[in-house]
C-alpha atoms as a PDB file:
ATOM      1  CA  UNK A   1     103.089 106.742 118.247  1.00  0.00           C
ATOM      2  CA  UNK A   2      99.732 106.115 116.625  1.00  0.00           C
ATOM      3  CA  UNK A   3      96.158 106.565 117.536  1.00  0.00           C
ATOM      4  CA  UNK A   4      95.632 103.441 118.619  1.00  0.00           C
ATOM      5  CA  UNK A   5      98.238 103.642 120.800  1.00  0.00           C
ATOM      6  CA  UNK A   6      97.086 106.185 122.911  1.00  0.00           C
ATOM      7  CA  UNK A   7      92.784 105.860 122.421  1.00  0.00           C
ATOM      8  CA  UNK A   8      90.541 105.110 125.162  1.00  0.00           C
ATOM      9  CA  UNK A   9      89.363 101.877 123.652  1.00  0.00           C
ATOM     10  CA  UNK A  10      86.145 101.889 126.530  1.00  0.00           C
ATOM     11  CA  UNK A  11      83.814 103.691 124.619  1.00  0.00           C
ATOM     12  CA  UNK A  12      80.467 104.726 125.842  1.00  0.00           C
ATOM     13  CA  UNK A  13      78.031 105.213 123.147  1.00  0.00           C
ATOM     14  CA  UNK A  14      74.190 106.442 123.382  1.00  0.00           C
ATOM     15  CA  UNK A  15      71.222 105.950 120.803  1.00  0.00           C
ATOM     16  CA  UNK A  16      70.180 109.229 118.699  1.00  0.00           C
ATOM     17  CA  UNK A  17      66.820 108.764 119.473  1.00  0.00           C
ATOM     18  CA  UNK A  18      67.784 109.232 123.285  1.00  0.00           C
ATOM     19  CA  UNK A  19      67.140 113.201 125.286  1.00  0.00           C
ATOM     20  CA  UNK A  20      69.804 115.163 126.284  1.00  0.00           C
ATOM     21  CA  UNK A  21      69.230 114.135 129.846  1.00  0.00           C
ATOM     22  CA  UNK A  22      69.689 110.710 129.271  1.00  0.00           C
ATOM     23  CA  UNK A  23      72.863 111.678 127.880  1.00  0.00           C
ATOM     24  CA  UNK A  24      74.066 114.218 130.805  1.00  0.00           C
ATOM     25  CA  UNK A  25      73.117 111.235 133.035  1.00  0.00           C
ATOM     26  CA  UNK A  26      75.703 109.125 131.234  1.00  0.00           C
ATOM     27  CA  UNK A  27      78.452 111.916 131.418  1.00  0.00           C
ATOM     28  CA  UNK A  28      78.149 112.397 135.387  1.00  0.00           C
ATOM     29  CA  UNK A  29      77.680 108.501 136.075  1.00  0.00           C
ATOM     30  CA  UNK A  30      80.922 107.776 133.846  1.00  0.00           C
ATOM     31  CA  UNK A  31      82.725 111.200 134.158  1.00  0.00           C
ATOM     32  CA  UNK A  32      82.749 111.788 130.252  1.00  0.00           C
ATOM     33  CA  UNK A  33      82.801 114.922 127.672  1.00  0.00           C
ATOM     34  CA  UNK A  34      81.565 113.317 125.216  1.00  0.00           C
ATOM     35  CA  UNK A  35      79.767 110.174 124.000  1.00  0.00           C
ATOM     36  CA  UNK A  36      79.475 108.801 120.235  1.00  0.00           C
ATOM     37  CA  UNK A  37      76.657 108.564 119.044  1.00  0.00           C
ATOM     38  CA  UNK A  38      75.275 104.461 117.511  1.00  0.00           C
ATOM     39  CA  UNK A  39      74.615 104.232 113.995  1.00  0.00           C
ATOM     40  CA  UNK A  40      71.274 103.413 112.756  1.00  0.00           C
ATOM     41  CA  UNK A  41      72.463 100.722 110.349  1.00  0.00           C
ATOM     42  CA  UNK A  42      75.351  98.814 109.035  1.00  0.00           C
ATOM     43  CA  UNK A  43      76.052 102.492 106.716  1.00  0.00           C
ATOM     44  CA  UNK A  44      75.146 104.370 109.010  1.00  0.00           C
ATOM     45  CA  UNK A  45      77.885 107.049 109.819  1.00  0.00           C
ATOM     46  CA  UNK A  46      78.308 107.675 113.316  1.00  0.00           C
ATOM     47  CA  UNK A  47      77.709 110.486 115.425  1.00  0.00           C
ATOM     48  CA  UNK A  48      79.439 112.372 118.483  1.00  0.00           C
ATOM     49  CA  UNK A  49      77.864 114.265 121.121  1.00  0.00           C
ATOM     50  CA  UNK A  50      80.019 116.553 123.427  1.00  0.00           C
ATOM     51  CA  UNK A  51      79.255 118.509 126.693  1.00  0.00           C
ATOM     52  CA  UNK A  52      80.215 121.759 124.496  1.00  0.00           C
ATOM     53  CA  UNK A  53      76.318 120.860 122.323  1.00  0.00           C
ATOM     54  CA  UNK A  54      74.532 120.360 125.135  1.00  0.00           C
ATOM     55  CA  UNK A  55      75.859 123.545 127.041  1.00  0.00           C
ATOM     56  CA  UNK A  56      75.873 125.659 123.906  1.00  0.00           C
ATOM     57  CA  UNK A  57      72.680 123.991 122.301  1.00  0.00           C
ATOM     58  CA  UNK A  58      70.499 123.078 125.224  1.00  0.00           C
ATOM     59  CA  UNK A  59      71.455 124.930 128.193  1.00  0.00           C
ATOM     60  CA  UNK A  60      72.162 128.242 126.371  1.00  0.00           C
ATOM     61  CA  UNK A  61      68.628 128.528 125.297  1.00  0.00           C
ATOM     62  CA  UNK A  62      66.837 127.386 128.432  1.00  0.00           C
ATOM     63  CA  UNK A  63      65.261 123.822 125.844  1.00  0.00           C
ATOM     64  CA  UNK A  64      63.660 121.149 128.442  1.00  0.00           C
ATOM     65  CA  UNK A  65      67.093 118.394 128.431  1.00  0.00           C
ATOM     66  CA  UNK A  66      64.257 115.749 128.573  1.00  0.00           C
ATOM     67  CA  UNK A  67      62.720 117.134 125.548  1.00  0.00           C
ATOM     68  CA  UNK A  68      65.495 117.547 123.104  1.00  0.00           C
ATOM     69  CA  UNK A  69      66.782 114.197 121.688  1.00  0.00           C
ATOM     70  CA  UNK A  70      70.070 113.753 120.947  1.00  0.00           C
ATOM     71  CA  UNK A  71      70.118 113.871 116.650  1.00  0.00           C
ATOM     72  CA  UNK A  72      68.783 117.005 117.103  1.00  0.00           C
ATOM     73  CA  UNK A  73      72.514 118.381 118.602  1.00  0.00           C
ATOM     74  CA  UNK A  74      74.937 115.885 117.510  1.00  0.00           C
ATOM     75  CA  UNK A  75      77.515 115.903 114.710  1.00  0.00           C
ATOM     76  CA  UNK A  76      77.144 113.921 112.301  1.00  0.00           C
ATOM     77  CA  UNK A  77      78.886 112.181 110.253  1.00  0.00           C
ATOM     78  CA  UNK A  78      81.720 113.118 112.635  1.00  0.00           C
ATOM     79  CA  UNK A  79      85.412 113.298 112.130  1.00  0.00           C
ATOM     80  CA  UNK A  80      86.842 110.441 112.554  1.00  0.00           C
ATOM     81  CA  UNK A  81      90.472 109.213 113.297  1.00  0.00           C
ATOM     82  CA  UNK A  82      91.809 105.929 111.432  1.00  0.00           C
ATOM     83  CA  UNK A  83      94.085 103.657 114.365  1.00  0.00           C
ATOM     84  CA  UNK A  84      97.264 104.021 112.273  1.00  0.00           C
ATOM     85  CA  UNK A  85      97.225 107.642 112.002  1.00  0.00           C
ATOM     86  CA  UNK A  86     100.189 109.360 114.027  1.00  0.00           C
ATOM     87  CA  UNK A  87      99.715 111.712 116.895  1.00  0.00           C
ATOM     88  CA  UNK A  88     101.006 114.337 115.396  1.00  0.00           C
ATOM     89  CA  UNK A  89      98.894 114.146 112.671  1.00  0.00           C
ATOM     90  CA  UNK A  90      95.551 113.671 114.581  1.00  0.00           C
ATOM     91  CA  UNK A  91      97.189 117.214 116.711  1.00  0.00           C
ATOM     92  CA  UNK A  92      97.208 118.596 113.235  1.00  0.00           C
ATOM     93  CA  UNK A  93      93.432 117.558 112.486  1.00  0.00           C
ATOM     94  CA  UNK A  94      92.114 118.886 115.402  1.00  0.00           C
ATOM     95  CA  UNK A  95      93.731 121.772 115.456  1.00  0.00           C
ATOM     96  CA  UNK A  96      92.690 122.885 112.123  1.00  0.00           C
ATOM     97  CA  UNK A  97      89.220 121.110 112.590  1.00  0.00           C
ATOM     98  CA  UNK A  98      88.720 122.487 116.127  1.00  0.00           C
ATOM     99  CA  UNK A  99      87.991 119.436 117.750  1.00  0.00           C
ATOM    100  CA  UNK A 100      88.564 118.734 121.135  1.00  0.00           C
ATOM    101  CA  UNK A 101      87.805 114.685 120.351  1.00  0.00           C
ATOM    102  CA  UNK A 102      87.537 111.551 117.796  1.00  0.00           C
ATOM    103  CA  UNK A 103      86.172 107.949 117.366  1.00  0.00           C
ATOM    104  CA  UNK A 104      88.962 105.988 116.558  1.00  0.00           C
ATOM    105  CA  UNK A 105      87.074 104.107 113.617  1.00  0.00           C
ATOM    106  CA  UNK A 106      88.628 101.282 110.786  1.00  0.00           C
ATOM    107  CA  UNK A 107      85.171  99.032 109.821  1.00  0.00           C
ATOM    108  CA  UNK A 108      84.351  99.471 113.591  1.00  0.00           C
ATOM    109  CA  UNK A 109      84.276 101.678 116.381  1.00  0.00           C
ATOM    110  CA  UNK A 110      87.505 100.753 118.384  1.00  0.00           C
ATOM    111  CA  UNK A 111      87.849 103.799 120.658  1.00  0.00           C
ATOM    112  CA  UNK A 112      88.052 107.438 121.017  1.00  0.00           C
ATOM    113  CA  UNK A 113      90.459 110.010 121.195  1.00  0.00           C
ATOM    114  CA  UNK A 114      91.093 113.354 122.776  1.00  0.00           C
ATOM    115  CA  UNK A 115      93.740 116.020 123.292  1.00  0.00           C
ATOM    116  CA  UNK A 116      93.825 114.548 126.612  1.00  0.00           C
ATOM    117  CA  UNK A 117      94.660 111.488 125.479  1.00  0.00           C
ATOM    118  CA  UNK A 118      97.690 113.410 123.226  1.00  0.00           C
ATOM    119  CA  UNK A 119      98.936 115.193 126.368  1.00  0.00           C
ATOM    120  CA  UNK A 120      98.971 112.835 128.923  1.00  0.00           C
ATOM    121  CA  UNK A 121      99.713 109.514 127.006  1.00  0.00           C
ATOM    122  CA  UNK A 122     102.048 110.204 123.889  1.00  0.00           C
ATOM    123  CA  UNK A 123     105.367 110.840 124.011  1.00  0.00           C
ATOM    124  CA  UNK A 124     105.770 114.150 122.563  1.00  0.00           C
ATOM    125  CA  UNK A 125     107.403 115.777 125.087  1.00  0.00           C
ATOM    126  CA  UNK A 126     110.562 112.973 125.670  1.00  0.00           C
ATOM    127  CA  UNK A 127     110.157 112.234 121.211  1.00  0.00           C
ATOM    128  CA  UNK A 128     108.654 115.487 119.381  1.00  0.00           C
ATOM    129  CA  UNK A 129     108.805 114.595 115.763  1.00  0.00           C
ATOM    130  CA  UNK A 130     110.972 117.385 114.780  1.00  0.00           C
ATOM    131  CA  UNK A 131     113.650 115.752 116.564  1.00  0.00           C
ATOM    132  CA  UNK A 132     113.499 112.413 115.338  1.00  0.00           C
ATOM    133  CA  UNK A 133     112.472 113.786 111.587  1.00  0.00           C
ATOM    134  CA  UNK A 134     115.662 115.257 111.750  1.00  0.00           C
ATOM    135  CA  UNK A 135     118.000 111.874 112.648  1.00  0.00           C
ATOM    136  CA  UNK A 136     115.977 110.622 109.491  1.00  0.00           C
ATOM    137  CA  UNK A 137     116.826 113.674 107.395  1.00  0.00           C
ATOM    138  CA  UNK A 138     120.286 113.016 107.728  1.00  0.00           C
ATOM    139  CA  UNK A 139     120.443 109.281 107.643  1.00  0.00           C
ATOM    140  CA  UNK A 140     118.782 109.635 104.481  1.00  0.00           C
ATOM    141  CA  UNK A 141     121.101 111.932 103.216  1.00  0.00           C
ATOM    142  CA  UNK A 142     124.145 109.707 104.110  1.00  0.00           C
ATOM    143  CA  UNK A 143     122.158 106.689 102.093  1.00  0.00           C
ATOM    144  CA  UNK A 144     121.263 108.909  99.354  1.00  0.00           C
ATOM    145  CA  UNK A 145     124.944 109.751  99.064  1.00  0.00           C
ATOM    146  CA  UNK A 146     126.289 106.632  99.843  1.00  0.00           C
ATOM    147  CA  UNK A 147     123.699 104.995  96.721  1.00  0.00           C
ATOM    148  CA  UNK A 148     124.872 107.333  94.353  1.00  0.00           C
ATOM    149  CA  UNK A 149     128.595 106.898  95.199  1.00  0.00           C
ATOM    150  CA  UNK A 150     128.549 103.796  94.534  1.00  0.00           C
ATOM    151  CA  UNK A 151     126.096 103.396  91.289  1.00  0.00           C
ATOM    152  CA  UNK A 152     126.770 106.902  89.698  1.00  0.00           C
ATOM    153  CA  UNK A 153     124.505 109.980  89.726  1.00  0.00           C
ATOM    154  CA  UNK A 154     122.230 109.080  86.887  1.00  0.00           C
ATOM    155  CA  UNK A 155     120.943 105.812  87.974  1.00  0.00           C
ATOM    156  CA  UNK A 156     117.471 105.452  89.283  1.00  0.00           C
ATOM    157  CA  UNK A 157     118.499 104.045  92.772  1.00  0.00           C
ATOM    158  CA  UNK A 158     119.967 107.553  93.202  1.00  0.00           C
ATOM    159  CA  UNK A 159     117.432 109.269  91.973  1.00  0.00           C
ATOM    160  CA  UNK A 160     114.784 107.348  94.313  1.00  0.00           C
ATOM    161  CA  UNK A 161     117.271 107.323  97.255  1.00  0.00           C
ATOM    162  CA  UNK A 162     116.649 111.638  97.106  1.00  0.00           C
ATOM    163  CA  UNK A 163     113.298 111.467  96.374  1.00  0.00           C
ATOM    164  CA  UNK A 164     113.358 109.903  99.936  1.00  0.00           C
ATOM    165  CA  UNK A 165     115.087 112.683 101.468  1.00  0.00           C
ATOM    166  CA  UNK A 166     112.552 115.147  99.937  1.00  0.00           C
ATOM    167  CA  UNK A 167     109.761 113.734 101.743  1.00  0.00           C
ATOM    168  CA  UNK A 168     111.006 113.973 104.786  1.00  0.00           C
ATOM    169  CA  UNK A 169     112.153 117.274 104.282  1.00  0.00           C
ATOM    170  CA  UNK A 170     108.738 118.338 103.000  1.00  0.00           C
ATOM    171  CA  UNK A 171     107.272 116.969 106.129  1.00  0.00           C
ATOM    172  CA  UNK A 172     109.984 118.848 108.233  1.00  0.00           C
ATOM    173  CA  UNK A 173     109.165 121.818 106.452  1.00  0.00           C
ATOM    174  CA  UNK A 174     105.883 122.038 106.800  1.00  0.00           C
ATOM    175  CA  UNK A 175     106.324 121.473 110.762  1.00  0.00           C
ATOM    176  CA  UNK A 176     108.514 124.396 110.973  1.00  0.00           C
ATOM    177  CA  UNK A 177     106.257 126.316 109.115  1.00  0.00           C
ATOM    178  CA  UNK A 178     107.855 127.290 105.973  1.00  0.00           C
ATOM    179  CA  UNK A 179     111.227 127.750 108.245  1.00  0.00           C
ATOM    180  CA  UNK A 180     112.646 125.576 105.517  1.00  0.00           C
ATOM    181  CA  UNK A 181     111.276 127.833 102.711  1.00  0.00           C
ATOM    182  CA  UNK A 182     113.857 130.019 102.841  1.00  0.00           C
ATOM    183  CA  UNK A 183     117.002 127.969 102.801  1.00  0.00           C
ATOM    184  CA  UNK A 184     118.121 125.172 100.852  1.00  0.00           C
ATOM    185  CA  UNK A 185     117.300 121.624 100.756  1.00  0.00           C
ATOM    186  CA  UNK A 186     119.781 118.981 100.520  1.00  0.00           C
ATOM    187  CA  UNK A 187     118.377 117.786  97.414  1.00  0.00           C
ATOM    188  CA  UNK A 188     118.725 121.472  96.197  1.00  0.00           C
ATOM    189  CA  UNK A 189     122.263 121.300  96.823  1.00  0.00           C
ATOM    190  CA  UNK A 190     122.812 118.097  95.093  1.00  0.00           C
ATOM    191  CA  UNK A 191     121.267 119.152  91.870  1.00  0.00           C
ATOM    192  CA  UNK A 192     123.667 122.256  92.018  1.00  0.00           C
ATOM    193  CA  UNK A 193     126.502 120.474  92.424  1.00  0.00           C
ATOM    194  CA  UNK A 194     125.301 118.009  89.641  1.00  0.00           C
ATOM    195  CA  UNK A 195     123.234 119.756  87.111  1.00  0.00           C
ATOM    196  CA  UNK A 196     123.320 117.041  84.964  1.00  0.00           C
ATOM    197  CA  UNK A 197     121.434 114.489  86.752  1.00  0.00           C
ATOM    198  CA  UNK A 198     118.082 113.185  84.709  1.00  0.00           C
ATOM    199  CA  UNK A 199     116.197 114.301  88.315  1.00  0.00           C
ATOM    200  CA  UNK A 200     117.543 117.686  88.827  1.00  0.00           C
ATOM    201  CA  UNK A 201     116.574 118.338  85.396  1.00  0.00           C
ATOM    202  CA  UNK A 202     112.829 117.604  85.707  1.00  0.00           C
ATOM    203  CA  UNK A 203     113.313 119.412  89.415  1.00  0.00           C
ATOM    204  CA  UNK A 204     114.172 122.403  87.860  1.00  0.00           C
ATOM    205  CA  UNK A 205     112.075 122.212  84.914  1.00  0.00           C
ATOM    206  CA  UNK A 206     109.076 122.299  87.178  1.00  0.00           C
END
């Protein structure tokens, strides 16, 4: 599943030059966390406002909410989430962004995103990509070995064909968090099994 897939594409934005409570009386009317925040021209970046910067920026320090305008707590530019991105890689960007939330942007705003949105709509739970990057590990492996069968083991089809299977594998790997690391690939155990091959060559000579 992708981004768009799974976005809330009914997105409630606010002007920077707006206060605080403007913007808390947006949340409670609409029952939001967050609202992005309108650019002020065509390249403009935009902005994102969450109930975390008001609490922690307004609140926290006793500030008048129909004082403080919103560019004075917002993020911006703000991380941003392209449509055709994966779930599992917009999981990956907010954990290691810590993020709680997204615009779903490509030209235009088309929605946002939230780990909300991950837990309740995707389909992690009944599909987790470990699972199905694993059916593609091995169907790769059973082309790979099936292309070089049939055209030798120094053509470039084969070559390509487990080239294939180590990009999945790299993706695997780095899911299972260096799991991988400490076995072989099945690339690895090609090139042992045929030394000779142009690829294992430049493989090893790396």
């Amino acid at each position: 599943m992708k981004a768009e897939d799974i976005m809330t594409k009914e997105v409630v934005s606010i002007r920077s030059s707006a206060t605080v409570a403007e913007a808390v009386g947006v949340m409670k009317e609409k029952r939001l966390r967050a609202l992005v925040v309108e650019r002020n021209h065509e390249n403009d970046a935009y902005g994102i406002v969450t109930e975390t910067d008001i609490v922690y920026k307004v609140t926290a320090y006793g500030k008048d909410p129909k004082q403080v305008r919103i560019y004075e707590i917002m993020s911006k530019p703000c991380i941003i989430v392209n449509p055709e991105l994966s779930v599992e890689y917009v999981a990956r960007l907010f954990a290691n962004t810590g993020i709680r939330r997204a615009p779903v942007i490509q030209g235009k705003l088309l929605g946002i995103i939230s780990v909300t949105d991950i837990l309740t709509k995707s389909n992690f739970v009944e599909s987790p990509q470990s699972v199905l990057l694993e059916d593609k590990i091995q169907q790769a492996i059973a082309d790979a070995r099936a292309i070089c069968s049939l055209y030798g083991t120094l053509c470039s089809e084969c070559a390509a064909a487990w080239v294939t299977v180590e990009e999945i594998q790299a993706e695997a790997a780095h899911q299972k968090a260096g799991h991988m690391a400490f076995t072989k690939t099945s690339f690895e155990q090609y090139c042992a099994a045929n030394p000779d091959a142009p690829e294992c060559r430049i493989y090893y000579e790396d």
